[in-house]
PDB file of N, CA and C in Angstrom:
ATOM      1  N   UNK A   1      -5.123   0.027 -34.312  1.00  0.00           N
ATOM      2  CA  UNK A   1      -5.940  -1.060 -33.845  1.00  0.00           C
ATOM      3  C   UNK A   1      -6.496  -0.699 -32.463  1.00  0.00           C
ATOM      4  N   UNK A   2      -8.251  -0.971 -32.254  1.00  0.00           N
ATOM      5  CA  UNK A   2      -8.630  -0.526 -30.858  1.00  0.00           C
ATOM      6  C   UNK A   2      -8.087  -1.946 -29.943  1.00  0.00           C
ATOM      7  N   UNK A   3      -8.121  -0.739 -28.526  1.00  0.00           N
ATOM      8  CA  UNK A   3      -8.230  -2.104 -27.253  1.00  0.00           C
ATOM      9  C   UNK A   3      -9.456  -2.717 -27.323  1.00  0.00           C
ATOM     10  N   UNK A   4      -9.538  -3.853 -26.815  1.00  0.00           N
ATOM     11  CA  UNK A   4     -11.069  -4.688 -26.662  1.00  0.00           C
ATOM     12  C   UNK A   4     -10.991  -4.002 -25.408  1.00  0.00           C
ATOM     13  N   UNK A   5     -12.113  -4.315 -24.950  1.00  0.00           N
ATOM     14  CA  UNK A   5     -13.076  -3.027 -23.831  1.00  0.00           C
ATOM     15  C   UNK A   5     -12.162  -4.098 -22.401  1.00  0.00           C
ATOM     16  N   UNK A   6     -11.864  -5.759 -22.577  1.00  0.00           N
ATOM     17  CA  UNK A   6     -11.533  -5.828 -21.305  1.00  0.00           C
ATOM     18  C   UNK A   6     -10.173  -5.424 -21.014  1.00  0.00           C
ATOM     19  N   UNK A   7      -9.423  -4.932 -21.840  1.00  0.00           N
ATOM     20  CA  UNK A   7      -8.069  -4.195 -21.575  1.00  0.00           C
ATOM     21  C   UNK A   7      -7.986  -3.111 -21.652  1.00  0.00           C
ATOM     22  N   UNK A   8      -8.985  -1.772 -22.244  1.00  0.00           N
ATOM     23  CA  UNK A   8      -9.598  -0.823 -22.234  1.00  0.00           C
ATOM     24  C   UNK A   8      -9.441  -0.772 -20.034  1.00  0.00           C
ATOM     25  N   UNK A   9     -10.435  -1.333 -19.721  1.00  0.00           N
ATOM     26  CA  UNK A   9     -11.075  -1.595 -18.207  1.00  0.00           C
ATOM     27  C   UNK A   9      -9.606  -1.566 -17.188  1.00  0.00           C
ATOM     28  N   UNK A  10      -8.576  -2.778 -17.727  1.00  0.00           N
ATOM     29  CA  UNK A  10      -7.872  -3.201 -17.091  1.00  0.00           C
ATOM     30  C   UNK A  10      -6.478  -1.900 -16.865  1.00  0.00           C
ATOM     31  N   UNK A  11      -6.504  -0.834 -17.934  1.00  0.00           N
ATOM     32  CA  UNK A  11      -5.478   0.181 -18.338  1.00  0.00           C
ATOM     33  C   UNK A  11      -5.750   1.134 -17.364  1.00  0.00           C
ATOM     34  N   UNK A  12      -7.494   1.204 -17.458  1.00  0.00           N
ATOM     35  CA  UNK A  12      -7.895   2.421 -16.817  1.00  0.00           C
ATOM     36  C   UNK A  12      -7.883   2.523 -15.219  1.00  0.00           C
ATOM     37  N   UNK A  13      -7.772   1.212 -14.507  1.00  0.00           N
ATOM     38  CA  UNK A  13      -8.205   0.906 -13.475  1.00  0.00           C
ATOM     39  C   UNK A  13      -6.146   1.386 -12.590  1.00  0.00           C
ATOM     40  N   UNK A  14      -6.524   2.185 -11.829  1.00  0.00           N
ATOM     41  CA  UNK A  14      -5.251   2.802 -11.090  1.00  0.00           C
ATOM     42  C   UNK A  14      -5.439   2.737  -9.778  1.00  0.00           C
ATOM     43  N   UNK A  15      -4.169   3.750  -9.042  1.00  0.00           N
ATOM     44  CA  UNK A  15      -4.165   3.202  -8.021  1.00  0.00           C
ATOM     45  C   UNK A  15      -5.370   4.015  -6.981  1.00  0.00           C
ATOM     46  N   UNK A  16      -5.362   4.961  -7.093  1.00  0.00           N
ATOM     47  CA  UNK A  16      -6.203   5.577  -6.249  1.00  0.00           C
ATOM     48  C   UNK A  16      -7.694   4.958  -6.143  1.00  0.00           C
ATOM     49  N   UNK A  17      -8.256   4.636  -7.391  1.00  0.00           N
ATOM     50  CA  UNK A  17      -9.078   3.687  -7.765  1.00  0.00           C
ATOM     51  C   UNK A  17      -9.116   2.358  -6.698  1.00  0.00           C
ATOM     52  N   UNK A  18      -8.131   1.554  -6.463  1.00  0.00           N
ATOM     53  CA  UNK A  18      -8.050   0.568  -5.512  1.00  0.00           C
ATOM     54  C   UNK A  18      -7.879   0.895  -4.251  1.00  0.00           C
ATOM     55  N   UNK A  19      -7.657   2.100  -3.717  1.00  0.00           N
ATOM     56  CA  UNK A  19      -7.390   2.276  -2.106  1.00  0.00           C
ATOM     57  C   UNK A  19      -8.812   2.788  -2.105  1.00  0.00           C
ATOM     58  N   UNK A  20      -9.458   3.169  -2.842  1.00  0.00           N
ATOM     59  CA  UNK A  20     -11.167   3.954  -2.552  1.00  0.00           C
ATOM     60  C   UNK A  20     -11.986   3.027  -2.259  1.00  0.00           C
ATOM     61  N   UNK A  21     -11.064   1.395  -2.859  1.00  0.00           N
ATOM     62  CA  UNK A  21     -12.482   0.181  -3.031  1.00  0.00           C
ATOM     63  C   UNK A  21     -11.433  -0.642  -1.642  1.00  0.00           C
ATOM     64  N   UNK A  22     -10.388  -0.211  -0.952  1.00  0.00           N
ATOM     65  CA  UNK A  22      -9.967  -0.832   0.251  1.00  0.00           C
ATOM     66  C   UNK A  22      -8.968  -2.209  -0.462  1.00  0.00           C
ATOM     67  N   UNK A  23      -8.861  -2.485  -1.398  1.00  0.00           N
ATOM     68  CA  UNK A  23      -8.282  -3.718  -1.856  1.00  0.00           C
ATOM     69  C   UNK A  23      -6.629  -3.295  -1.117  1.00  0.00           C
ATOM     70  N   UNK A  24      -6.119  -4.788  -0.629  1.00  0.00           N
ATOM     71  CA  UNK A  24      -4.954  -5.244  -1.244  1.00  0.00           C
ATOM     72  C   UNK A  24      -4.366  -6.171  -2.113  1.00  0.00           C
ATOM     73  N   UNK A  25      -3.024  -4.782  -2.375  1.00  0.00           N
ATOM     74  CA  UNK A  25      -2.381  -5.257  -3.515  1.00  0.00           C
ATOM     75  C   UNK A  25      -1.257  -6.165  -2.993  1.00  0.00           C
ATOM     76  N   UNK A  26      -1.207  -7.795  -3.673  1.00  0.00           N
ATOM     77  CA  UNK A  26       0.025  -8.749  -3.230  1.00  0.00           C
ATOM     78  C   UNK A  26       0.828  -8.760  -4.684  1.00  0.00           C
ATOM     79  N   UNK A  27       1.998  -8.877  -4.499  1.00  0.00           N
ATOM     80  CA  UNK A  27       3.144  -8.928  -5.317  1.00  0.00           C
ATOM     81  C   UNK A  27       3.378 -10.314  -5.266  1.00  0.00           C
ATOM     82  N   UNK A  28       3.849 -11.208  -6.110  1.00  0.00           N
ATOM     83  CA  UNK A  28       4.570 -12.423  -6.033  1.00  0.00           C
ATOM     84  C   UNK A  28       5.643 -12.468  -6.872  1.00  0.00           C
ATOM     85  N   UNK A  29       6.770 -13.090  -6.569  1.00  0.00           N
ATOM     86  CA  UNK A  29       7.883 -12.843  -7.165  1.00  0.00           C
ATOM     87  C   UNK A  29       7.785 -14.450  -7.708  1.00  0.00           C
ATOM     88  N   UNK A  30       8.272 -14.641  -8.649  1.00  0.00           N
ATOM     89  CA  UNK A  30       7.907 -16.044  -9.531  1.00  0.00           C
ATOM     90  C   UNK A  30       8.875 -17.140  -9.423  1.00  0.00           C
ATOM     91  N   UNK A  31      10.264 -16.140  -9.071  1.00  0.00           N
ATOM     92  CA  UNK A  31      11.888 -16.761  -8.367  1.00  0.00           C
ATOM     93  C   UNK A  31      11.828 -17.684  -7.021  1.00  0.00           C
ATOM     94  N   UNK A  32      11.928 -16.703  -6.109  1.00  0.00           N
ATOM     95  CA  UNK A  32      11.841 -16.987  -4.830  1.00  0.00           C
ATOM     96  C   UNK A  32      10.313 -17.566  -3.816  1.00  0.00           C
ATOM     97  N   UNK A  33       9.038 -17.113  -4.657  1.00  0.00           N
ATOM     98  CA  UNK A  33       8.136 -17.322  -4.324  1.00  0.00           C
ATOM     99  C   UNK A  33       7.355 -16.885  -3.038  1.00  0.00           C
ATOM    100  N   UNK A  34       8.113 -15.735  -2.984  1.00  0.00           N
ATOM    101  CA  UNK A  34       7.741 -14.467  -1.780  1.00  0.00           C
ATOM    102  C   UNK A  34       6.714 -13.858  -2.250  1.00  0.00           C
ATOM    103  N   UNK A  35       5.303 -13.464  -1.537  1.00  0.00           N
ATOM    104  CA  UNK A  35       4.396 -12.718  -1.804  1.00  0.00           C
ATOM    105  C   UNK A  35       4.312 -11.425  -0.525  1.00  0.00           C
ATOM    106  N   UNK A  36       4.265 -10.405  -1.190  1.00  0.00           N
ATOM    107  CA  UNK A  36       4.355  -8.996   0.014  1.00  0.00           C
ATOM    108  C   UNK A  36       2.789  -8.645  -0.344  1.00  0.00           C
ATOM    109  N   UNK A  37       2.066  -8.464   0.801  1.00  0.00           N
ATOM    110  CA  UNK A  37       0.846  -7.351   0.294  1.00  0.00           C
ATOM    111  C   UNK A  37       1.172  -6.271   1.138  1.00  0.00           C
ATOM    112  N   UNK A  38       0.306  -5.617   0.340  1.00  0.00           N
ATOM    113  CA  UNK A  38       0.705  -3.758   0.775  1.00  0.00           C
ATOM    114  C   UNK A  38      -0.768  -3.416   0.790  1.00  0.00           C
ATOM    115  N   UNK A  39      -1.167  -2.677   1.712  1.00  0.00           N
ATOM    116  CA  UNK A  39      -2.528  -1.936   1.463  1.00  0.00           C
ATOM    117  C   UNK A  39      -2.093  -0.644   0.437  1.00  0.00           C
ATOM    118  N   UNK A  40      -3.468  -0.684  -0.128  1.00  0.00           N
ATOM    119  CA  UNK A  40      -3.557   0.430  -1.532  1.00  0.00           C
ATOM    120  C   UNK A  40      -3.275   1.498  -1.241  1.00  0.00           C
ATOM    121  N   UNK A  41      -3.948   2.391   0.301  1.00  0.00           N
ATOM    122  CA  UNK A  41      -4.033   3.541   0.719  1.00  0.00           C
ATOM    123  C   UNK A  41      -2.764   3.820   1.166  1.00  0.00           C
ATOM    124  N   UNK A  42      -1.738   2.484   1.367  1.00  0.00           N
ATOM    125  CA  UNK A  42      -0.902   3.227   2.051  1.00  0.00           C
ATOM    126  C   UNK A  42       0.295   3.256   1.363  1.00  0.00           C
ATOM    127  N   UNK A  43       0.040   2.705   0.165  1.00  0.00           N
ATOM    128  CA  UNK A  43       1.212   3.020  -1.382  1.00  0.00           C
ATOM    129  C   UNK A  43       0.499   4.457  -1.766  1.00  0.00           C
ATOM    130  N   UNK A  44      -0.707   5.243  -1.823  1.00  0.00           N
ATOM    131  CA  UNK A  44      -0.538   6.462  -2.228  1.00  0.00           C
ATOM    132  C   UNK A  44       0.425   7.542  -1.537  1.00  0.00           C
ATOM    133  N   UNK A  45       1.116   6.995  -0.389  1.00  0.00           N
ATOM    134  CA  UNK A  45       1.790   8.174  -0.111  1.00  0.00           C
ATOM    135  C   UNK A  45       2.875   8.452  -0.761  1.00  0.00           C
ATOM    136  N   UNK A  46       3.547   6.895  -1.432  1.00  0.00           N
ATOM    137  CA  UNK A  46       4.695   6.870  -1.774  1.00  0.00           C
ATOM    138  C   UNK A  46       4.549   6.621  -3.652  1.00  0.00           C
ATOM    139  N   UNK A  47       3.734   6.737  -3.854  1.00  0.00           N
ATOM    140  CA  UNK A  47       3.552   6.172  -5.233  1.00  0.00           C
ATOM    141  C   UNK A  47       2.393   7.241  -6.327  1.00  0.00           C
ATOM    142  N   UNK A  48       2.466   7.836  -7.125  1.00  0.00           N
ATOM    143  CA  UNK A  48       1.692   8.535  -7.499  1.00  0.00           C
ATOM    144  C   UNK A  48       0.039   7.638  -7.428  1.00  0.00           C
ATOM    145  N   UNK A  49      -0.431   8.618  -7.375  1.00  0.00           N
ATOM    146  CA  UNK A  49      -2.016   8.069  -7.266  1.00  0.00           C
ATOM    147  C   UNK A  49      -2.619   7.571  -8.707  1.00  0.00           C
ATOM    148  N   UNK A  50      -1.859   8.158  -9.646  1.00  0.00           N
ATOM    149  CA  UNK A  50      -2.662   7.389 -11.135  1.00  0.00           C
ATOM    150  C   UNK A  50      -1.431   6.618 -11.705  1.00  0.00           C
ATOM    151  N   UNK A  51      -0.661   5.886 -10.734  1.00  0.00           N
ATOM    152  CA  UNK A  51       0.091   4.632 -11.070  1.00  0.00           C
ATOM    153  C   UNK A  51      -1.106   3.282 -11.619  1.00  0.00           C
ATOM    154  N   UNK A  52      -0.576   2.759 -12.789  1.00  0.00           N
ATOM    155  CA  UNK A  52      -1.684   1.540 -13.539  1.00  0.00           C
ATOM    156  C   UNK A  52      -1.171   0.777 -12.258  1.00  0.00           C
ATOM    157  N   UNK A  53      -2.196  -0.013 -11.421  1.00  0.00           N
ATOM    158  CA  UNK A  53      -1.834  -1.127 -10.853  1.00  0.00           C
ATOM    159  C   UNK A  53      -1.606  -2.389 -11.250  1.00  0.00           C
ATOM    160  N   UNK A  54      -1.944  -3.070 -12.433  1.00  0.00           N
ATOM    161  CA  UNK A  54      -1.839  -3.848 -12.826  1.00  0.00           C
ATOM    162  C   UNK A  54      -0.320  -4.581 -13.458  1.00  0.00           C
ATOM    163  N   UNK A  55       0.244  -3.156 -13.347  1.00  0.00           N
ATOM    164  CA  UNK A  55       1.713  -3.764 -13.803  1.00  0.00           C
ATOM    165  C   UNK A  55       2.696  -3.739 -12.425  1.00  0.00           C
ATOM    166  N   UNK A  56       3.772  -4.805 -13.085  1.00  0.00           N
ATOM    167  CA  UNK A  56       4.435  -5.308 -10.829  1.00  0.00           C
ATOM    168  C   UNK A  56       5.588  -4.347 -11.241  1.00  0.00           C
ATOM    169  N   UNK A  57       5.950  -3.912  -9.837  1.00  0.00           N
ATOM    170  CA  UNK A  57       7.519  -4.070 -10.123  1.00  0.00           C
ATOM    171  C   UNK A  57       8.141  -4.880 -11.068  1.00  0.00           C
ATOM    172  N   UNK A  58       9.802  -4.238 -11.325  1.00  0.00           N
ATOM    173  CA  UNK A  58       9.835  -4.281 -12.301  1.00  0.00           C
ATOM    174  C   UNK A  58      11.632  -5.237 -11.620  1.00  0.00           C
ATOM    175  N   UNK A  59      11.731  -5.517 -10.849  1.00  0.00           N
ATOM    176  CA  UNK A  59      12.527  -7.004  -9.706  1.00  0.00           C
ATOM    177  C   UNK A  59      11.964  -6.715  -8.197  1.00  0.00           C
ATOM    178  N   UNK A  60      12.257  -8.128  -7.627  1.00  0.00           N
ATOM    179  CA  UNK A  60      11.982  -8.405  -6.573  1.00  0.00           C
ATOM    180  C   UNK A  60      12.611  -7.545  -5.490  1.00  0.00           C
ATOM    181  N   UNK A  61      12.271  -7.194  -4.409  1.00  0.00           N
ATOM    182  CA  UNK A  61      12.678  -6.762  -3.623  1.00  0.00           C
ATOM    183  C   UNK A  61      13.808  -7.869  -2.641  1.00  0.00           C
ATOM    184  N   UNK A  62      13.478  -9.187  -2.571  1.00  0.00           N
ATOM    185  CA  UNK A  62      14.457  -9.664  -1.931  1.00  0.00           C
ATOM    186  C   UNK A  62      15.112 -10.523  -2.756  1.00  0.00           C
ATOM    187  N   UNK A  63      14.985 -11.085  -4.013  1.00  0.00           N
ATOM    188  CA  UNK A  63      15.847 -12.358  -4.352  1.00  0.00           C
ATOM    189  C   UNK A  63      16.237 -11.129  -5.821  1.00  0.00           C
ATOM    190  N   UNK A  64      16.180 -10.116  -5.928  1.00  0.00           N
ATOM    191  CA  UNK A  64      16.874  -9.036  -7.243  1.00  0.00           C
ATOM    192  C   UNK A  64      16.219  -9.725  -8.332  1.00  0.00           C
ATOM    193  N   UNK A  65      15.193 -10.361  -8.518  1.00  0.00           N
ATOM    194  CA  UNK A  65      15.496 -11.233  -9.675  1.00  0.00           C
ATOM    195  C   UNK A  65      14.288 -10.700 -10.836  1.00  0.00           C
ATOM    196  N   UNK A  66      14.361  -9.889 -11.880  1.00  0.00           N
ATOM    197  CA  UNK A  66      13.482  -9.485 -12.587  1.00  0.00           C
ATOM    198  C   UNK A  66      13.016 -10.029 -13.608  1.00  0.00           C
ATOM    199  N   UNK A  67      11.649  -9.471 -14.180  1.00  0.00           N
ATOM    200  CA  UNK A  67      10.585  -9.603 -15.056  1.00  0.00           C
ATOM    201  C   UNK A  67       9.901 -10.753 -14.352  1.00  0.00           C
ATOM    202  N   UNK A  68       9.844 -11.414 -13.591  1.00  0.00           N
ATOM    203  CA  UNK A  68       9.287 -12.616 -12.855  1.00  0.00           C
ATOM    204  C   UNK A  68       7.758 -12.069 -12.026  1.00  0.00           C
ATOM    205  N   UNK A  69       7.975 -10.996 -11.722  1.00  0.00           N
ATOM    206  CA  UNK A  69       6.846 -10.287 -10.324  1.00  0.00           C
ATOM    207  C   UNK A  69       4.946 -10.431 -11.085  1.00  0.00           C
ATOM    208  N   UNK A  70       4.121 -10.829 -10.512  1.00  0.00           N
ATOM    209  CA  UNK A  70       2.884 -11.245 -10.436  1.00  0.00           C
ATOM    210  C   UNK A  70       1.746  -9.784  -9.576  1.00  0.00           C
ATOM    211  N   UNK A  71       0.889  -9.373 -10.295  1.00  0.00           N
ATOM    212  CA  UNK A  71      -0.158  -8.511  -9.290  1.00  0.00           C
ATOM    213  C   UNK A  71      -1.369  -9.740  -9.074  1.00  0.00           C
ATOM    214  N   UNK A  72      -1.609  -9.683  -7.821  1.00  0.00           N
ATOM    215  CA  UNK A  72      -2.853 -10.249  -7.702  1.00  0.00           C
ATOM    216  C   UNK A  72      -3.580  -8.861  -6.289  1.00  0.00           C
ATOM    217  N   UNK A  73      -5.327  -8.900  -6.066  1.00  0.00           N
ATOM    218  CA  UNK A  73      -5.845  -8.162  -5.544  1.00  0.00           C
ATOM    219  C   UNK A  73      -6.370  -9.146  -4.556  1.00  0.00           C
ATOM    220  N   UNK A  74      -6.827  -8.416  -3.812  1.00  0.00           N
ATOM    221  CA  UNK A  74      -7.549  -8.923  -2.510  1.00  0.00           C
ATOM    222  C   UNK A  74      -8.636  -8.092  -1.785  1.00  0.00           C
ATOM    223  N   UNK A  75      -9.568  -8.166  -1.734  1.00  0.00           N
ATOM    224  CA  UNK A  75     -10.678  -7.530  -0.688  1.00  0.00           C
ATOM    225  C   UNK A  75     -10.358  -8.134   0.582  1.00  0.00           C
ATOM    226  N   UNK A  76     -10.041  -7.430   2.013  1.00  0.00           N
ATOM    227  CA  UNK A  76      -9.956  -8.016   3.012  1.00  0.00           C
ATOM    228  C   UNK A  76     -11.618  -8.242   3.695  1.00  0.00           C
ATOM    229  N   UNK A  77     -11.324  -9.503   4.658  1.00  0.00           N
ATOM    230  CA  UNK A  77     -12.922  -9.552   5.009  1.00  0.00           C
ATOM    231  C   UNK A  77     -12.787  -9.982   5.907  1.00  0.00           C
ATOM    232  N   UNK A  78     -13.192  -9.979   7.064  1.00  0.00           N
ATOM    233  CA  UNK A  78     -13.219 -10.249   8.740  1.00  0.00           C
ATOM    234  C   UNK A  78     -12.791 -11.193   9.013  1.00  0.00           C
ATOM    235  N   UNK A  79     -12.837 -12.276   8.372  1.00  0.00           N
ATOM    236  CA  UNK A  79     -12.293 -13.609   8.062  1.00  0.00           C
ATOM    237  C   UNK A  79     -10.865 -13.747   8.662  1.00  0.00           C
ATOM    238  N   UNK A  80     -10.448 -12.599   7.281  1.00  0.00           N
ATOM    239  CA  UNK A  80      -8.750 -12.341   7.439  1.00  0.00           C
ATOM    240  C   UNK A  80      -7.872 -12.130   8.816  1.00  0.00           C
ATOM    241  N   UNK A  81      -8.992 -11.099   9.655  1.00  0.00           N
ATOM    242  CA  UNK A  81      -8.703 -10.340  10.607  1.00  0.00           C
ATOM    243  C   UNK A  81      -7.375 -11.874  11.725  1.00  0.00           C
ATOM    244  N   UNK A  82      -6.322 -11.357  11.764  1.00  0.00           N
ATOM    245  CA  UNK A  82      -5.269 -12.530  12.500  1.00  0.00           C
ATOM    246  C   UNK A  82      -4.690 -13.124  11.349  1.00  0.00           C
ATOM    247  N   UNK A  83      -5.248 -13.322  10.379  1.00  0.00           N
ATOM    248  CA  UNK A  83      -4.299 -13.919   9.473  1.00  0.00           C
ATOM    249  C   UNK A  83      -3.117 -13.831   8.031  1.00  0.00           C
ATOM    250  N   UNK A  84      -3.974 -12.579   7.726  1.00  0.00           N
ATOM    251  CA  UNK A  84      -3.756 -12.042   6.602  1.00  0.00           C
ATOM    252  C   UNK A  84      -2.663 -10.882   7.012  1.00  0.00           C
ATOM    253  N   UNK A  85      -1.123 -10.806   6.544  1.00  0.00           N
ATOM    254  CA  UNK A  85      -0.061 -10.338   6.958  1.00  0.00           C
ATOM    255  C   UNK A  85       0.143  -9.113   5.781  1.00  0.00           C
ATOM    256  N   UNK A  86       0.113  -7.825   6.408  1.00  0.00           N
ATOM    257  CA  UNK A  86       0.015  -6.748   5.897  1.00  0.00           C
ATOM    258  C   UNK A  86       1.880  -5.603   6.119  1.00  0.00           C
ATOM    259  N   UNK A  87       2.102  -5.610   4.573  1.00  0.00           N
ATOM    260  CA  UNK A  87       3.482  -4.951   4.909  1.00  0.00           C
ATOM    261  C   UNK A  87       3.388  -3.832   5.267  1.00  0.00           C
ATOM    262  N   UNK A  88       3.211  -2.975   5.722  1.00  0.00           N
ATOM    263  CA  UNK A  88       3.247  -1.544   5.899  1.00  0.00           C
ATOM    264  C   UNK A  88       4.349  -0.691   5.694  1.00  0.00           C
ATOM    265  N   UNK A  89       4.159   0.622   4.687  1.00  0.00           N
ATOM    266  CA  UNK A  89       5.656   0.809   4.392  1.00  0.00           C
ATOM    267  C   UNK A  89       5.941   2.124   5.253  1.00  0.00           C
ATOM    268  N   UNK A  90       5.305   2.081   6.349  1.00  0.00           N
ATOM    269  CA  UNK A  90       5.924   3.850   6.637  1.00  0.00           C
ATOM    270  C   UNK A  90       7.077   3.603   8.009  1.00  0.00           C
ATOM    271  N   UNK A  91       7.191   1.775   8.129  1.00  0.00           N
ATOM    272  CA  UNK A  91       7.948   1.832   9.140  1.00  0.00           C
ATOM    273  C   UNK A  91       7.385   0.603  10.052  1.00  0.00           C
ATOM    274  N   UNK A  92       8.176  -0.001  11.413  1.00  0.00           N
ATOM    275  CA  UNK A  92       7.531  -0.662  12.174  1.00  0.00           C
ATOM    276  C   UNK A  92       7.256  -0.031  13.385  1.00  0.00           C
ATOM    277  N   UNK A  93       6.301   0.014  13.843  1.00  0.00           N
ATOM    278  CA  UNK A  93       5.672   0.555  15.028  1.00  0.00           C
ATOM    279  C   UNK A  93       6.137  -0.298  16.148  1.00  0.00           C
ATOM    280  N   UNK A  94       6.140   0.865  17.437  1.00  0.00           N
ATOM    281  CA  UNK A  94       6.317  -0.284  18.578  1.00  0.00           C
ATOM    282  C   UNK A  94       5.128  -0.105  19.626  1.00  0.00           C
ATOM    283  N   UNK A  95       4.816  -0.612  20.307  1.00  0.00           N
ATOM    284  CA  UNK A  95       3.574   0.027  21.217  1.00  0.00           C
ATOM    285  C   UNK A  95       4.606  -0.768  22.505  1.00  0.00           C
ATOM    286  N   UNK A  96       4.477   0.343  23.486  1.00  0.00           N
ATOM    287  CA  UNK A  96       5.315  -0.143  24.451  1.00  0.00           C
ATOM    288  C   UNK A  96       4.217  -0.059  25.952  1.00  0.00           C
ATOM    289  N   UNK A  97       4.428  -0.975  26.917  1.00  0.00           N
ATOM    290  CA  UNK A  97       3.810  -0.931  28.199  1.00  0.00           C
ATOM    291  C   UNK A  97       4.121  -0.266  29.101  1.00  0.00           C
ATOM    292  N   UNK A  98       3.234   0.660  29.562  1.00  0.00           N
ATOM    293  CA  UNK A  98       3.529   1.419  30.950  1.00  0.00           C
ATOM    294  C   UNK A  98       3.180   1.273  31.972  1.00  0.00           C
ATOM    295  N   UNK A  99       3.949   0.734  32.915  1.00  0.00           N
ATOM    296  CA  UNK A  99       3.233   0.209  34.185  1.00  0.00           C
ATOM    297  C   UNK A  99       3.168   1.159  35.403  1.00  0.00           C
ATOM    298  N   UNK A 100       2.164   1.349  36.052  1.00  0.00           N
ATOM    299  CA  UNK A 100       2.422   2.603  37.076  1.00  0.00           C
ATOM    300  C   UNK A 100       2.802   1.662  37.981  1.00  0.00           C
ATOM    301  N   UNK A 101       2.832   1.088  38.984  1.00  0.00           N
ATOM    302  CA  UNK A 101       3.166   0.592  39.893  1.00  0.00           C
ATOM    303  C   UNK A 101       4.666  -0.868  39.656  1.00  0.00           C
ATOM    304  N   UNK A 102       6.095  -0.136  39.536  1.00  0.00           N
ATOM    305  CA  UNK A 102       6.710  -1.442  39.121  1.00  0.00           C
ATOM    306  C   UNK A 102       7.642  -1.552  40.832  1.00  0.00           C
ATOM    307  N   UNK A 103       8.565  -2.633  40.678  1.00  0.00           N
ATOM    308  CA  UNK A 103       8.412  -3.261  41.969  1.00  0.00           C
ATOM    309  C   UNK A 103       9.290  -1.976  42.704  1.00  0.00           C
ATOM    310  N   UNK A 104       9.781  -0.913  42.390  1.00  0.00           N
ATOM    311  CA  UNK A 104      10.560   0.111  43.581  1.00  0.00           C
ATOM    312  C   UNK A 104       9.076   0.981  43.481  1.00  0.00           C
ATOM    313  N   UNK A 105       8.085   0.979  43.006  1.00  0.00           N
ATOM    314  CA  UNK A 105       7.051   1.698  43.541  1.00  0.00           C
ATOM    315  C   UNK A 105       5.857   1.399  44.317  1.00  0.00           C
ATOM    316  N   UNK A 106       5.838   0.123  44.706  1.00  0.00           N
ATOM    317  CA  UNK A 106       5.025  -0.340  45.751  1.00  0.00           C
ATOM    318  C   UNK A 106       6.155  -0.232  47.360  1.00  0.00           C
ATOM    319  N   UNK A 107       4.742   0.563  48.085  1.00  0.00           N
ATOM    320  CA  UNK A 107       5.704   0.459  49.601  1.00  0.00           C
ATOM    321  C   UNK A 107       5.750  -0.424  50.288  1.00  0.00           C
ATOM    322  N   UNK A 108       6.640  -0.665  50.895  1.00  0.00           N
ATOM    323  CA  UNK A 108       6.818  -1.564  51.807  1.00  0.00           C
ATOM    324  C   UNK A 108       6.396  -1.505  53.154  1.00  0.00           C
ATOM    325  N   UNK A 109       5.416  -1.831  54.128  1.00  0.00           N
ATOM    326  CA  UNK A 109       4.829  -1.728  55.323  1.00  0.00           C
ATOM    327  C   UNK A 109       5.585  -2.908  56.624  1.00  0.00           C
TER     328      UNK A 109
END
């Protein structure tokens, strides 16, 4: 029996495919009702590049609880910029302040 062409579309469509068009990918877990997005580009490091996106994990990352998990996509748009909360998986960054002048380096006259 053939696929109809819109599941044909939906099989073919992977991941490398979605980091080229900038989308993020959000997970929803159906249990707990936690949604993670991940940018596309930055699951190819960890994820083969012709992974089907359309299928989720396979349990939640925080409540264990499987077959429940949801894909939905997202185009980000300037809009977002402040609001839209992006997981990043290579780690948390710190950006730290350097002050040249702190109070034992100003002289005293």
């Amino acid at each position: 029996m053939s696929m109809t062409p819109s599941r044909r579309q939906l099989e073919a469509y992977r991941l490398h495919h979605a980091a080229d068009e900038g989308r993020v990918i959000i997970y929803r877990c159906g249990c707990c009702k936690r949604e993670t997005a991940l940018l596309a580009a930055d699951l190819l490091e960890i994820y083969d590049p012709e992974m089907m996106v359309y299928q989720p994990p396979s349990r939640c990352g925080f409540c264990k609880a499987s077959g429940r998990m949801t894909v939905r996509f997202h185009i980000p748009t300037r809009f977002d910029y402040g609001t839209l909360r992006l997981r990043r998986p290579a780690g948390r960054r710190q950006l730290w302040k350097w002050e040249m002048y702190g109070p034992d380096m100003v002289k005293s006259s």
